[in-house]
C-alpha atoms as a PDB file:
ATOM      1  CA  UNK A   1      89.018  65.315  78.541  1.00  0.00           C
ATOM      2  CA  UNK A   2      86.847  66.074  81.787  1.00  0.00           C
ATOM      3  CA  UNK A   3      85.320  69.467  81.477  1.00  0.00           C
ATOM      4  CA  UNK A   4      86.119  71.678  84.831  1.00  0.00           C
ATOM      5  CA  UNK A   5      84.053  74.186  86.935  1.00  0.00           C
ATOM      6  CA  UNK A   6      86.313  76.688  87.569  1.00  0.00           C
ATOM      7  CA  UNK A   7      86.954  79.871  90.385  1.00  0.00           C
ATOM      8  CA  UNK A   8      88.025  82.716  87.994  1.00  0.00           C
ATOM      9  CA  UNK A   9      89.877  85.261  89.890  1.00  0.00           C
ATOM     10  CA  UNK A  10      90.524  88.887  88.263  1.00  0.00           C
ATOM     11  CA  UNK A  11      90.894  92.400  88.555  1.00  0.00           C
ATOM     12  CA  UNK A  12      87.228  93.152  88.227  1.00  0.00           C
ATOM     13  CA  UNK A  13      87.509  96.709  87.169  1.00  0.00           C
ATOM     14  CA  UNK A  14      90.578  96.545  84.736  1.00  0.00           C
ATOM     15  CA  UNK A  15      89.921  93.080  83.312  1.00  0.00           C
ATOM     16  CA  UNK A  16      86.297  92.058  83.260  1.00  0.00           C
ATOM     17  CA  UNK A  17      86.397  91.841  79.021  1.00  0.00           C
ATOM     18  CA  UNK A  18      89.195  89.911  78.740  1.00  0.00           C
ATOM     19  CA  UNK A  19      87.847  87.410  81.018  1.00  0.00           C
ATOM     20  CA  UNK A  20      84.722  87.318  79.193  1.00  0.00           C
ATOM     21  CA  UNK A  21      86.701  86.001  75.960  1.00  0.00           C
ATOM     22  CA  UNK A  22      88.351  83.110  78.607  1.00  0.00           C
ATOM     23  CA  UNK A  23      84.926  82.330  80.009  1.00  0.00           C
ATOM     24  CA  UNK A  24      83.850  82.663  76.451  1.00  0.00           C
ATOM     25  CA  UNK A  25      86.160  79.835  74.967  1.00  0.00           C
ATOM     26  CA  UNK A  26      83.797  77.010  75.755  1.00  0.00           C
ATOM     27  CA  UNK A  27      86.473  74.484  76.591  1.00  0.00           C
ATOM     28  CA  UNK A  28      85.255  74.425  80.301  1.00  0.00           C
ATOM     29  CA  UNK A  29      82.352  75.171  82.442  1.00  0.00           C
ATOM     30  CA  UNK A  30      83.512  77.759  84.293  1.00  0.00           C
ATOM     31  CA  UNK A  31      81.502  79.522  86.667  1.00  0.00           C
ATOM     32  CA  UNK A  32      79.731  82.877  85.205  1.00  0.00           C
ATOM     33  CA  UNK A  33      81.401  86.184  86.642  1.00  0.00           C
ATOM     34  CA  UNK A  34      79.448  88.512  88.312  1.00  0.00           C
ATOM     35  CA  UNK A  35      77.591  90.750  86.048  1.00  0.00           C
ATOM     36  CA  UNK A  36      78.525  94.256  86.553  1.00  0.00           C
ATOM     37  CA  UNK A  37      75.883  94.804  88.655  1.00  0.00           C
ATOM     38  CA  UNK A  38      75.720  91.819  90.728  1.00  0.00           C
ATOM     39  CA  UNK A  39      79.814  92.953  91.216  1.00  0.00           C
ATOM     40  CA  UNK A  40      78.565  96.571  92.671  1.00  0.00           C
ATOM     41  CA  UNK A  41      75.941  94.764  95.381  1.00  0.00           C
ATOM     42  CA  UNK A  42      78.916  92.215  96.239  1.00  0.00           C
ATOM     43  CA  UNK A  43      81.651  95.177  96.659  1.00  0.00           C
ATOM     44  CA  UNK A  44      79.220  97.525  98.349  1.00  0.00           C
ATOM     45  CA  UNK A  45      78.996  94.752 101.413  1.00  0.00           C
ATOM     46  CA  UNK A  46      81.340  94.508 104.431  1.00  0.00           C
ATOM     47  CA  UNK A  47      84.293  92.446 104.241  1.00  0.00           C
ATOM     48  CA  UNK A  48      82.857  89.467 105.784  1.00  0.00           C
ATOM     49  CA  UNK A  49      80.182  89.518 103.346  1.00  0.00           C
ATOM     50  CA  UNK A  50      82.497  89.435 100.385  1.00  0.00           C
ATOM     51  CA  UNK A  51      84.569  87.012 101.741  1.00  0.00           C
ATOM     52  CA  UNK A  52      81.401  84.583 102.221  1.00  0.00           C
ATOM     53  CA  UNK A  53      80.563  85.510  98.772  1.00  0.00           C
ATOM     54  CA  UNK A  54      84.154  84.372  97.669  1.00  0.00           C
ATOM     55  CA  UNK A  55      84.076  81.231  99.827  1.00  0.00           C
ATOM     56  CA  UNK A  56      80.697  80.078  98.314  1.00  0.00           C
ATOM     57  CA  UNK A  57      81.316  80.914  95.304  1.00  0.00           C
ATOM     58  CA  UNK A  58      84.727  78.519  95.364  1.00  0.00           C
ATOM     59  CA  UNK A  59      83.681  75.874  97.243  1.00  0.00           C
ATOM     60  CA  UNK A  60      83.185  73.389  94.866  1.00  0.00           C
ATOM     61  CA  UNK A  61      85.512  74.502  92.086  1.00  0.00           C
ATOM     62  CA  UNK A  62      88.032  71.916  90.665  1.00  0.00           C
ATOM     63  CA  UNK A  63      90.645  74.784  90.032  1.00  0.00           C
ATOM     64  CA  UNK A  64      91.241  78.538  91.018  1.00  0.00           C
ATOM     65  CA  UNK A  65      92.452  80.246  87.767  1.00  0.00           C
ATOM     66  CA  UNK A  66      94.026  83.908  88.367  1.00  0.00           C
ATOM     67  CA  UNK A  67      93.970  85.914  85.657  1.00  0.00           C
ATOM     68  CA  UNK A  68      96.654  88.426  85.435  1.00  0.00           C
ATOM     69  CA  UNK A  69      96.357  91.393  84.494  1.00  0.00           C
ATOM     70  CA  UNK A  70      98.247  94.930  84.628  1.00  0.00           C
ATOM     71  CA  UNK A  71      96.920  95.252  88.454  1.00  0.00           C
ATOM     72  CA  UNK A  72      96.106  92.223  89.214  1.00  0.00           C
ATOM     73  CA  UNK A  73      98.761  91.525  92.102  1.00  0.00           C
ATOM     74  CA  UNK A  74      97.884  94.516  94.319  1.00  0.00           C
ATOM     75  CA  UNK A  75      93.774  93.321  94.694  1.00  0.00           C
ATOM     76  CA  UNK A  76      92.738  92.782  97.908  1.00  0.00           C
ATOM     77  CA  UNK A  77      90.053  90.266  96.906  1.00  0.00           C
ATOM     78  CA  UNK A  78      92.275  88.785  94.515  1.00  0.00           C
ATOM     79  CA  UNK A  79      95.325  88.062  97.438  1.00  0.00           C
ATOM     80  CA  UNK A  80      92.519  86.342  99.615  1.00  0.00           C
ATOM     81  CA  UNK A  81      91.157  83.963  96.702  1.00  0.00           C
ATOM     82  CA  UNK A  82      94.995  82.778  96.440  1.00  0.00           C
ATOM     83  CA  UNK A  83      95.363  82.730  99.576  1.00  0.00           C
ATOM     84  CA  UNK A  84      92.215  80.969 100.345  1.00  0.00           C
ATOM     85  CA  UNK A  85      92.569  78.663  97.304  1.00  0.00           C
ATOM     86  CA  UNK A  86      96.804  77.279  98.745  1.00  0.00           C
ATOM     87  CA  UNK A  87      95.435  77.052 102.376  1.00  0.00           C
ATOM     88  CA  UNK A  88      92.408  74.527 101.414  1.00  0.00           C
ATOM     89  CA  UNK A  89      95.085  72.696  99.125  1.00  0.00           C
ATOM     90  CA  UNK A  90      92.826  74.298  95.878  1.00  0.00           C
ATOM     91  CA  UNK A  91      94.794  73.680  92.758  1.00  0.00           C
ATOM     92  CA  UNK A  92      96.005  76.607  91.198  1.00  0.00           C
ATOM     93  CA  UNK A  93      97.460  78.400  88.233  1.00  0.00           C
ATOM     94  CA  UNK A  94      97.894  82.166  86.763  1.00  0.00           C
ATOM     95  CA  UNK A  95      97.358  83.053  83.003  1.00  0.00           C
ATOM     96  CA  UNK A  96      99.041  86.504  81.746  1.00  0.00           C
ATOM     97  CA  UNK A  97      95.874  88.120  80.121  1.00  0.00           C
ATOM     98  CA  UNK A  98      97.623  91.294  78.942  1.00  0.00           C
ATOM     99  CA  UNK A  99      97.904  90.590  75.603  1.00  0.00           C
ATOM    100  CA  UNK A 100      94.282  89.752  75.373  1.00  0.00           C
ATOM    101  CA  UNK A 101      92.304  92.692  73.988  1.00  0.00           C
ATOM    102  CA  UNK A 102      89.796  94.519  75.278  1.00  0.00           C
ATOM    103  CA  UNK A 103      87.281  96.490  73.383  1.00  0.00           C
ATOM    104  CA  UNK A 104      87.399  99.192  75.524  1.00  0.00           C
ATOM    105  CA  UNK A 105      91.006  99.599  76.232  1.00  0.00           C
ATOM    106  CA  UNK A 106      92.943  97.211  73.950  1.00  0.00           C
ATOM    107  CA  UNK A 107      96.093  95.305  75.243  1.00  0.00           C
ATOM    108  CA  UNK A 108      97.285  96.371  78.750  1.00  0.00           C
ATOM    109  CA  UNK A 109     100.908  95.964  80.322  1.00  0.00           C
ATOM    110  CA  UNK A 110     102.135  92.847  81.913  1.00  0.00           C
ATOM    111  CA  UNK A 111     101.081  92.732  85.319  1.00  0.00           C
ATOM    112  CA  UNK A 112     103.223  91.442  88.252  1.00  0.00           C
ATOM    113  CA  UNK A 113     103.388  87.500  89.117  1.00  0.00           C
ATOM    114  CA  UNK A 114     100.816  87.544  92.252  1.00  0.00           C
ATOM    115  CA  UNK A 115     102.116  84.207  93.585  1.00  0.00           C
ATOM    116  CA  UNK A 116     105.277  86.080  94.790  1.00  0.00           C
ATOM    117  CA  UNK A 117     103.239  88.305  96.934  1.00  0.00           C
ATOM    118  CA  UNK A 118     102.907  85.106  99.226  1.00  0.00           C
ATOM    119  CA  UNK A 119     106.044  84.175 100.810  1.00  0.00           C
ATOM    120  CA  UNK A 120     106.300  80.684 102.776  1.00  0.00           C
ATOM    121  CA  UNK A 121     108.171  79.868 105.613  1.00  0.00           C
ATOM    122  CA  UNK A 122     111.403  78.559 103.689  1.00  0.00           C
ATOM    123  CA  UNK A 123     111.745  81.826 102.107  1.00  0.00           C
ATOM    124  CA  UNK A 124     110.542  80.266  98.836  1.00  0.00           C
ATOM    125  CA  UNK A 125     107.150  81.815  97.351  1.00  0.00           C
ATOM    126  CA  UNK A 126     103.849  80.782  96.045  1.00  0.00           C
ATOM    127  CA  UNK A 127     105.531  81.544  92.393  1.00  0.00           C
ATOM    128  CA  UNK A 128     107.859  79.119  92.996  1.00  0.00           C
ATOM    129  CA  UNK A 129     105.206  76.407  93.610  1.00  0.00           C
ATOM    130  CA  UNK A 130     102.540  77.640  91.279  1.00  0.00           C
ATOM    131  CA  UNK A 131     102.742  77.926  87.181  1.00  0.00           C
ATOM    132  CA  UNK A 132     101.830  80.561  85.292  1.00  0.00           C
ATOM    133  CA  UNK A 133     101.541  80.749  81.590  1.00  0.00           C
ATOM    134  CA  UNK A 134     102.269  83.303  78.895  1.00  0.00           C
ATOM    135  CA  UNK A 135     100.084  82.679  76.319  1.00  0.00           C
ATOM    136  CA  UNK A 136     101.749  83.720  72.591  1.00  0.00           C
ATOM    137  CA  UNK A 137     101.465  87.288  72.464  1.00  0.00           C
ATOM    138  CA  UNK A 138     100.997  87.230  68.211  1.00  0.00           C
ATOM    139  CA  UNK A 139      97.627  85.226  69.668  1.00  0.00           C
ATOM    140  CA  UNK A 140      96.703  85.142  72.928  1.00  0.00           C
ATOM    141  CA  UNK A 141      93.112  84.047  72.643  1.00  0.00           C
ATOM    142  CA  UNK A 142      93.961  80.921  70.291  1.00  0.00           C
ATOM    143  CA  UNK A 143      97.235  79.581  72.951  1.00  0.00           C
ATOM    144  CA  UNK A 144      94.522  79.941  75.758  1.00  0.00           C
ATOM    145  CA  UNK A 145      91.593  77.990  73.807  1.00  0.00           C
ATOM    146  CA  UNK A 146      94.620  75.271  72.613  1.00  0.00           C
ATOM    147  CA  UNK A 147      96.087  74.724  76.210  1.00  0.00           C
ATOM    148  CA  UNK A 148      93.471  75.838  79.133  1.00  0.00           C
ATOM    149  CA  UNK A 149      92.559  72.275  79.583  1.00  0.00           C
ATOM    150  CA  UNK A 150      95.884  70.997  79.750  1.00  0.00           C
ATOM    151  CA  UNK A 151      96.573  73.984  82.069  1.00  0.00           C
ATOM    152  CA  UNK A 152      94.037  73.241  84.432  1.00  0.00           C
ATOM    153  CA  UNK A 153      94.980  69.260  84.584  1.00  0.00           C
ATOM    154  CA  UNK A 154      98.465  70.159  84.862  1.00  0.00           C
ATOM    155  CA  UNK A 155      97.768  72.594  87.879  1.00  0.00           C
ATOM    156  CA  UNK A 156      95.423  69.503  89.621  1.00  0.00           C
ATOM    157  CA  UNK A 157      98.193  67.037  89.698  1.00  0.00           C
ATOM    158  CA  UNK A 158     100.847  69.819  91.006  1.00  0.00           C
ATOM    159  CA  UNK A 159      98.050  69.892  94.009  1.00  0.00           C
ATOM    160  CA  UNK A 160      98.488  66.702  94.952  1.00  0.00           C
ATOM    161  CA  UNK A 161     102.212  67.419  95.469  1.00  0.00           C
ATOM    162  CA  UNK A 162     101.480  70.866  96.855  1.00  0.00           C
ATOM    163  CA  UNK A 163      99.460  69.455  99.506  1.00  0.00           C
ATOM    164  CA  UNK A 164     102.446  67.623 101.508  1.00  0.00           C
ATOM    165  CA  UNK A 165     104.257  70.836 100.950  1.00  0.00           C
ATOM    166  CA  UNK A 166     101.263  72.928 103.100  1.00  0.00           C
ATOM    167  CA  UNK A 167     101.615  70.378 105.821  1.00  0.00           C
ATOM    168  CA  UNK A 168     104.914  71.536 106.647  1.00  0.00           C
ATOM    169  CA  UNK A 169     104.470  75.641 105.161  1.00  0.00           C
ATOM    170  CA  UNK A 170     102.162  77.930 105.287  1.00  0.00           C
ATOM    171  CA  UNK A 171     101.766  81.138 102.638  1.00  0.00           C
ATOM    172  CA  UNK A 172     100.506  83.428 106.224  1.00  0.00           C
ATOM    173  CA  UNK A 173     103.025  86.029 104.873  1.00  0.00           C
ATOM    174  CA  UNK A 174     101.823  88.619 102.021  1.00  0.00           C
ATOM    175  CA  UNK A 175     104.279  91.136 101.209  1.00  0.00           C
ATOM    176  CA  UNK A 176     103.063  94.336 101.162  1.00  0.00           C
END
């Protein structure tokens, strides 16, 4: 199977170690996340410096992956990566991390679906259009090493399909 480079997209603060185990896997290359302190120069810039940073940074990715945390839904950064990611016809996908564990906090709660934030002109929303997967909560890590791949090709062909849909709908509504 063809090995990815990936745009992860997380709740920096909350999640960072359980997206090191994902990034840690080894079943893709997936771009490196910022190390802490690369993170603080990036977040201490303007907005239209981040947002370069972001558009860079996922420019030549073959999949946006949002991992979803506890706050995940209600990050700024976060919204505009989806957002960013539907508009350009990006494949995407979500992955519940909660029940991954972090050294430093353990499991966390499940977080809210962020596609729903983005409602499209029919009324339908960016959760109806875009999967996201519950790993096995008995083992998260091990569901996520067995099917990421799959995930990822999955979420690539649902693009292609996607992509007639943004011609005539467009997510320009975030619920707040």
């Amino acid at each position: 199977m063809t090995k990815r480079q990936v745009f992860y997209s997380f709740h920096y603060k909350n999640d960072v170690m359980r997206v090191q185990q994902i990034r840690n896997i080894g079943v893709l290359e997936g771009y490196c996340p910022v190390s802490p302190n690369d993170w603080e120069q990036v977040r201490c810039k303007r907005d239209r410096e981040i947002k370069e940073w972001i558009d860079n940074t996922m420019q030549y990715r073959s999949c946006v992956i949002v991992l979803i945390g506890e706050k995940t839904a209600h990050q700024k950064w976060v919204n505009y990566e989806i957002k960013k990611a539907w508009m350009e016809g990006r494949p995407l996908l979500g992955i519940y991390i909660n029940n991954l564990k972090c050294p430093r906090q353990g499991m966390c709660q499940k977080g809210e679906n962020p596609f729903e934030r983005f409602i499209l002109k029919n009324g339908a929303t960016l959760a109806d259009m875009i999967p996201c997967y519950e790993p096995d909560p008995e083992n998260a890590y091990q569901d996520i090493k067995k099917n990421l791949n799959t995930w990822i090709e999955n979420a690539i062909e649902n693009a292609k399909y996607n992509l007639r849909v943004i011609k005539s709908m467009r997510a320009d509504k975030e619920v707040k």
